[in-house]
C-alpha atoms as a PDB file:
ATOM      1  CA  UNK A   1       0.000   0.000   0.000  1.00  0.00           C
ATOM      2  CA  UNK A   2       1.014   3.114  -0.901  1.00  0.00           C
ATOM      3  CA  UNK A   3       1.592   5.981   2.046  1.00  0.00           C
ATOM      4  CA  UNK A   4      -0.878   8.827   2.501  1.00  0.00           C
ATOM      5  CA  UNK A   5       1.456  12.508   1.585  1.00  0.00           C
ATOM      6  CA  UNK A   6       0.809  14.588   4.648  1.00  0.00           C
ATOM      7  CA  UNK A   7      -1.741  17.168   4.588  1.00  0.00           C
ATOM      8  CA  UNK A   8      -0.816  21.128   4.455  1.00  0.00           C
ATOM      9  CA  UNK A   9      -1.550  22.723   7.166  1.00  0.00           C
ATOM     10  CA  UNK A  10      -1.213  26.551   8.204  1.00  0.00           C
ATOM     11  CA  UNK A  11       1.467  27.098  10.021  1.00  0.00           C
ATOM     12  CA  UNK A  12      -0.003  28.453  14.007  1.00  0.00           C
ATOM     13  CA  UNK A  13       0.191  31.887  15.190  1.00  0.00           C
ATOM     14  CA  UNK A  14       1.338  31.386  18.365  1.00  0.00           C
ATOM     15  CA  UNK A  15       4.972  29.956  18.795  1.00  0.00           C
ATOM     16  CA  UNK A  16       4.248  27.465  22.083  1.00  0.00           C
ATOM     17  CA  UNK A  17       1.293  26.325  19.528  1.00  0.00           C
ATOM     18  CA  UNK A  18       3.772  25.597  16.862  1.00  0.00           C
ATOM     19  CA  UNK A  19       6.111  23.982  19.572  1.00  0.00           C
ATOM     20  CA  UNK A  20       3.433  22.141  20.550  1.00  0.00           C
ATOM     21  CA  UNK A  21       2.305  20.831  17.275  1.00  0.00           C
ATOM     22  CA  UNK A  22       5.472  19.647  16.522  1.00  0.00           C
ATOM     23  CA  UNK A  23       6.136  17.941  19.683  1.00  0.00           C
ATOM     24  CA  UNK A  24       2.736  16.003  19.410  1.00  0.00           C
ATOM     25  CA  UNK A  25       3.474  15.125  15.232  1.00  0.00           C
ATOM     26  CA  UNK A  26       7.144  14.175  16.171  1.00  0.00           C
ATOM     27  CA  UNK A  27       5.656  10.775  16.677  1.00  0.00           C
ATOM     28  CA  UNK A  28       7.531  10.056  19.941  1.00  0.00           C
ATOM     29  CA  UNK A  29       5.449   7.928  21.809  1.00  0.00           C
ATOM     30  CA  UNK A  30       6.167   9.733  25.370  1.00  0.00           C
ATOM     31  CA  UNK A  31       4.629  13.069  23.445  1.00  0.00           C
ATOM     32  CA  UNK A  32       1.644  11.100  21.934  1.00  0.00           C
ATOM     33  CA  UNK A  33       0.740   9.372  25.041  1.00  0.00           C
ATOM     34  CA  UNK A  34       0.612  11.667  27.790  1.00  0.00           C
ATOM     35  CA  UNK A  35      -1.998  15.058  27.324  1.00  0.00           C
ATOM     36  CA  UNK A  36      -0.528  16.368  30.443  1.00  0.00           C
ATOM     37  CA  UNK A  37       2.575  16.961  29.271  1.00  0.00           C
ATOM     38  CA  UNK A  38       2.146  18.753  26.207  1.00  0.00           C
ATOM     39  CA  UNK A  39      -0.295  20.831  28.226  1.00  0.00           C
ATOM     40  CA  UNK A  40       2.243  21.316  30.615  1.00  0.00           C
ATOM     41  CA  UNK A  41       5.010  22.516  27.475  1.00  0.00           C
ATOM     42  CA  UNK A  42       2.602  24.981  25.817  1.00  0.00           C
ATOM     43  CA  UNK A  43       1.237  26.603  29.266  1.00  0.00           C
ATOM     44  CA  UNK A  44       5.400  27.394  29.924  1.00  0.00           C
ATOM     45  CA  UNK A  45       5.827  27.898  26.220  1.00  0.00           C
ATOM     46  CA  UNK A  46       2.780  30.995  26.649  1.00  0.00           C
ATOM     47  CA  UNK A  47       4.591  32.285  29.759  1.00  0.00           C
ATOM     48  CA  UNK A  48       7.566  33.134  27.195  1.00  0.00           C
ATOM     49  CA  UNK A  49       8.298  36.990  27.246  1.00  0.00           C
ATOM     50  CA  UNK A  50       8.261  37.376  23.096  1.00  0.00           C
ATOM     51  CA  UNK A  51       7.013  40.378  21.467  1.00  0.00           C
ATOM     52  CA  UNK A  52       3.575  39.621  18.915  1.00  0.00           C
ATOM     53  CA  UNK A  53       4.158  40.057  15.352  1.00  0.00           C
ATOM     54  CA  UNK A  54       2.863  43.262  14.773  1.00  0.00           C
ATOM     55  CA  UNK A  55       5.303  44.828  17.316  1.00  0.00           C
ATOM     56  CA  UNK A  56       7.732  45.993  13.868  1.00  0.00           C
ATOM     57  CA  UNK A  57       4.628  47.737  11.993  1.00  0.00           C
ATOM     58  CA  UNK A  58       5.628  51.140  11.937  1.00  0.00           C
ATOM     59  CA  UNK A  59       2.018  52.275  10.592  1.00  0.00           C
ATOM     60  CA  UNK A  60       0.957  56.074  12.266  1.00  0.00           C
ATOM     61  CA  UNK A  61      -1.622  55.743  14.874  1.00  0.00           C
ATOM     62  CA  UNK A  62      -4.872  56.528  13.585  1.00  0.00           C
ATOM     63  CA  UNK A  63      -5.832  59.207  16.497  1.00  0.00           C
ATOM     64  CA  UNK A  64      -6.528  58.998  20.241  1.00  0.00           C
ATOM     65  CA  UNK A  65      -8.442  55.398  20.138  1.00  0.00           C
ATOM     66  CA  UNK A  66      -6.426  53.839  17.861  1.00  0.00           C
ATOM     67  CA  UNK A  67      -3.156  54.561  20.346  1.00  0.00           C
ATOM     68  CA  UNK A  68      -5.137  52.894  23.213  1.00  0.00           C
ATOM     69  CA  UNK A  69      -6.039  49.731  22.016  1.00  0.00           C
ATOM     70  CA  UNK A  70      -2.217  49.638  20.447  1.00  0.00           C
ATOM     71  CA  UNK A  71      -1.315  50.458  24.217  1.00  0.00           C
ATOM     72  CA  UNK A  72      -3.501  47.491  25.311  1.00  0.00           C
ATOM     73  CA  UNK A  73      -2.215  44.960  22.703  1.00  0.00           C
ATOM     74  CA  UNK A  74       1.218  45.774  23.818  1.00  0.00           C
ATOM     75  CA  UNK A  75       1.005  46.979  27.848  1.00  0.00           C
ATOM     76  CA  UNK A  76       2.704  43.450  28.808  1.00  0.00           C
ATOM     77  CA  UNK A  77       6.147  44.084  26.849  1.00  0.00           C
ATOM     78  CA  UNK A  78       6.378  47.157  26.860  1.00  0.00           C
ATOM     79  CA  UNK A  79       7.678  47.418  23.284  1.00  0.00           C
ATOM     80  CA  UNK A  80       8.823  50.446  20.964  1.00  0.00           C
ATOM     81  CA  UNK A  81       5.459  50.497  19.574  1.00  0.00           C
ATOM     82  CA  UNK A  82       3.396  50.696  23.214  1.00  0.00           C
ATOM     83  CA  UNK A  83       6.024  53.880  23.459  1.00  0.00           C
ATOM     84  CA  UNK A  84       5.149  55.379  20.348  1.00  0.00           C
ATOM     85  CA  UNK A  85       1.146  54.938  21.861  1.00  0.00           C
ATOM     86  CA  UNK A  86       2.043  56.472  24.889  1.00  0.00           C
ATOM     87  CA  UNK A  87       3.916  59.194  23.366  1.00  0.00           C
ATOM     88  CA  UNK A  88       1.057  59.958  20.882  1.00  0.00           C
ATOM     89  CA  UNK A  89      -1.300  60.286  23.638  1.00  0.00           C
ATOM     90  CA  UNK A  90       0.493  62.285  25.904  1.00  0.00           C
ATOM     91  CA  UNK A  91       0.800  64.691  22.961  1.00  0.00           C
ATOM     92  CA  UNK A  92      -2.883  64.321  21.910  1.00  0.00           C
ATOM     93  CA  UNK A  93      -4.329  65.162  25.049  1.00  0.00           C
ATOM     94  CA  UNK A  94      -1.548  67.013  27.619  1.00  0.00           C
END
């Protein structure tokens, strides 16, 4: 019998997803068989400080809303683009 090609698949947004995902399709029986630890990898996987992928866009803020939900998207890291936010804010209303 002939083998089945494996299906595409979209690659997931989140990285302790794709960690995970891998891990289960490895095909290592000690992944495969035990739920609790590949629950265990992607809850410490999502504890990960890693910035989300729009943290690079360098798109102006579209006025006084826009900044806050940017600022709420990125309060937990803190990046360049939660400064920008802040900074636009500040300016927007003193």
């Amino acid at each position: 019998m002939t083998e089945i090609p494996a299906l595409p698949f979209r690659a997931p947004g989140s990285r302790a997803m794709a960690a995970t995902l891998r891990l289960l399709h490895s095909g290592k029986p000690w992944v495969t068989d035990d739920p609790k630890i590949l629950r265990q990898i992607a809850d410490r996987l999502r504890a990960l400080d890693y910035p989300t992928p729009h943290c690079g866009k360098e798109a102006p803020l579209g006025g006084y809303a826009h900044a806050h939900q940017v600022m709420a998207v990125h309060a937990a890291h803190r990046c360049p683009r939660y400064e920008a936010a802040l900074e636009y804010t500040a300016k927007a209303r003193p």
